[in-house]
Protein backbone atom coordinates (compact mmCIF):
# COMPACT_ATOMS: atom_id res chain seq x y z
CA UNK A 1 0.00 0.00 0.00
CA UNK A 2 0.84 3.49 -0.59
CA UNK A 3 0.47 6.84 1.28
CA UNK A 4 -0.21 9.38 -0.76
CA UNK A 5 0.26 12.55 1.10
CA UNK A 6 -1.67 15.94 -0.97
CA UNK A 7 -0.98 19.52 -0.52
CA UNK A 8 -3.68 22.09 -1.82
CA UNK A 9 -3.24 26.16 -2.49
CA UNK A 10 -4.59 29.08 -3.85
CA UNK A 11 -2.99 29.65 -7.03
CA UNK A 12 -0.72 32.85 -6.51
CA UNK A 13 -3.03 34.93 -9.12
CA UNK A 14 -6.24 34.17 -6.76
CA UNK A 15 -7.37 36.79 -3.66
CA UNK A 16 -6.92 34.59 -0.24
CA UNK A 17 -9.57 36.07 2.30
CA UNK A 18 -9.50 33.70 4.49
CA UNK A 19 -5.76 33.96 4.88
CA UNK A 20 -5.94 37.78 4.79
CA UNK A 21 -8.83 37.73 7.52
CA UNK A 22 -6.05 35.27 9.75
CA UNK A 23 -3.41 37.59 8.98
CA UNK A 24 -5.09 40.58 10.38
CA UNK A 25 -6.25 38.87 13.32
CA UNK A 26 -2.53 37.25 14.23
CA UNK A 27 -1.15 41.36 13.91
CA UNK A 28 -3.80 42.48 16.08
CA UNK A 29 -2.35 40.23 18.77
CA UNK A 30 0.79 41.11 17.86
CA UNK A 31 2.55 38.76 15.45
CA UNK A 32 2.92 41.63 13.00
CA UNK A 33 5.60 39.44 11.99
CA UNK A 34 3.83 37.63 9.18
CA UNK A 35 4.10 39.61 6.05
CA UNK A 36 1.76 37.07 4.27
CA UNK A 37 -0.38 34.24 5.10
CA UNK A 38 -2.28 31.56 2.87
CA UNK A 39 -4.74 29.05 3.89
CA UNK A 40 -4.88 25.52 1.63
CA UNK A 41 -5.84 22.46 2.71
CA UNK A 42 -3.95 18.82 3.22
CA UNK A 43 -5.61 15.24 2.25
CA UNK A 44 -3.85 11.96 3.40
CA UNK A 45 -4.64 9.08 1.11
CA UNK A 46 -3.84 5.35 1.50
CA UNK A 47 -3.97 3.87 -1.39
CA UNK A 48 -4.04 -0.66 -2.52
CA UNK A 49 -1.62 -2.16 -4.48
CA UNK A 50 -2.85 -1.99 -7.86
CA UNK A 51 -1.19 -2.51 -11.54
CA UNK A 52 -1.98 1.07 -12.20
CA UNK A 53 0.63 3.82 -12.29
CA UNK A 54 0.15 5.44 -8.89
CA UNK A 55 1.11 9.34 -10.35
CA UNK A 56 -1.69 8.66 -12.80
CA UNK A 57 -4.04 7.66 -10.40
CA UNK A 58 -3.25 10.60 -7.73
CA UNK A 59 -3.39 13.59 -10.33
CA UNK A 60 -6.72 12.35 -12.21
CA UNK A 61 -8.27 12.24 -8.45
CA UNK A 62 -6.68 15.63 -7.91
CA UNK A 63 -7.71 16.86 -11.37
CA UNK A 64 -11.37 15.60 -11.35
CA UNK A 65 -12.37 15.53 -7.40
CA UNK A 66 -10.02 16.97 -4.50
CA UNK A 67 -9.09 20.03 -6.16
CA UNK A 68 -10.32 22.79 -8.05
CA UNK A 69 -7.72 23.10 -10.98
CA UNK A 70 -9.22 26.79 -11.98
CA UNK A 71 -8.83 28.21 -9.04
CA UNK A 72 -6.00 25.52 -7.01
CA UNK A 73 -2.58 24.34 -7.73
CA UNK A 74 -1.46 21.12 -6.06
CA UNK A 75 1.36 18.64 -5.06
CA UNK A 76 2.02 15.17 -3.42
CA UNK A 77 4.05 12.97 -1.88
CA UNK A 78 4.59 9.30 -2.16
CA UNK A 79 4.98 6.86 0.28
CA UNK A 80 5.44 3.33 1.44
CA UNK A 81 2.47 3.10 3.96
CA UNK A 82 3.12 1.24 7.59
């Protein structure tokens, strides 16, 4: 089995309220610290042994379920689950 480990963001083009709303709120308690701050999100998959090509599995899920590809850019990791 595998662990497939995906990590989801904003594309750089695309407005991040949420992580401009966190932003504000972490200098108003005085972390003024953080020039910027984006919020994406992080999926854990375990995946069977199969005969198909595991990078061709993960990015058609990514492309046509976990992710908006308008809108999202994404990564992953690969793993030998425990």
């Amino acid at each position: 089995m595998k662990k497939v480990k995906i990590y989801v963001t904003l594309r750089e083009s695309i407005l991040d309220p949420q992580g401009s709303a966190v932003q504000g709120s972490l200098a108003k308690m005085g972390y003024g610290e953080v020039a910027d701050l984006r919020i994406g999100k992080y999926l854990e998959l375990t995946i069977k042994d199969t005969e198909r090509d595991i990078d061709t599995l993960v990015k058609e899920m990514c492309e046509k379920v976990l992710t908006n590809v308008v809108i999202e850019d994404y990564r992953y990791e690969v793993e030998e689950a425990n």
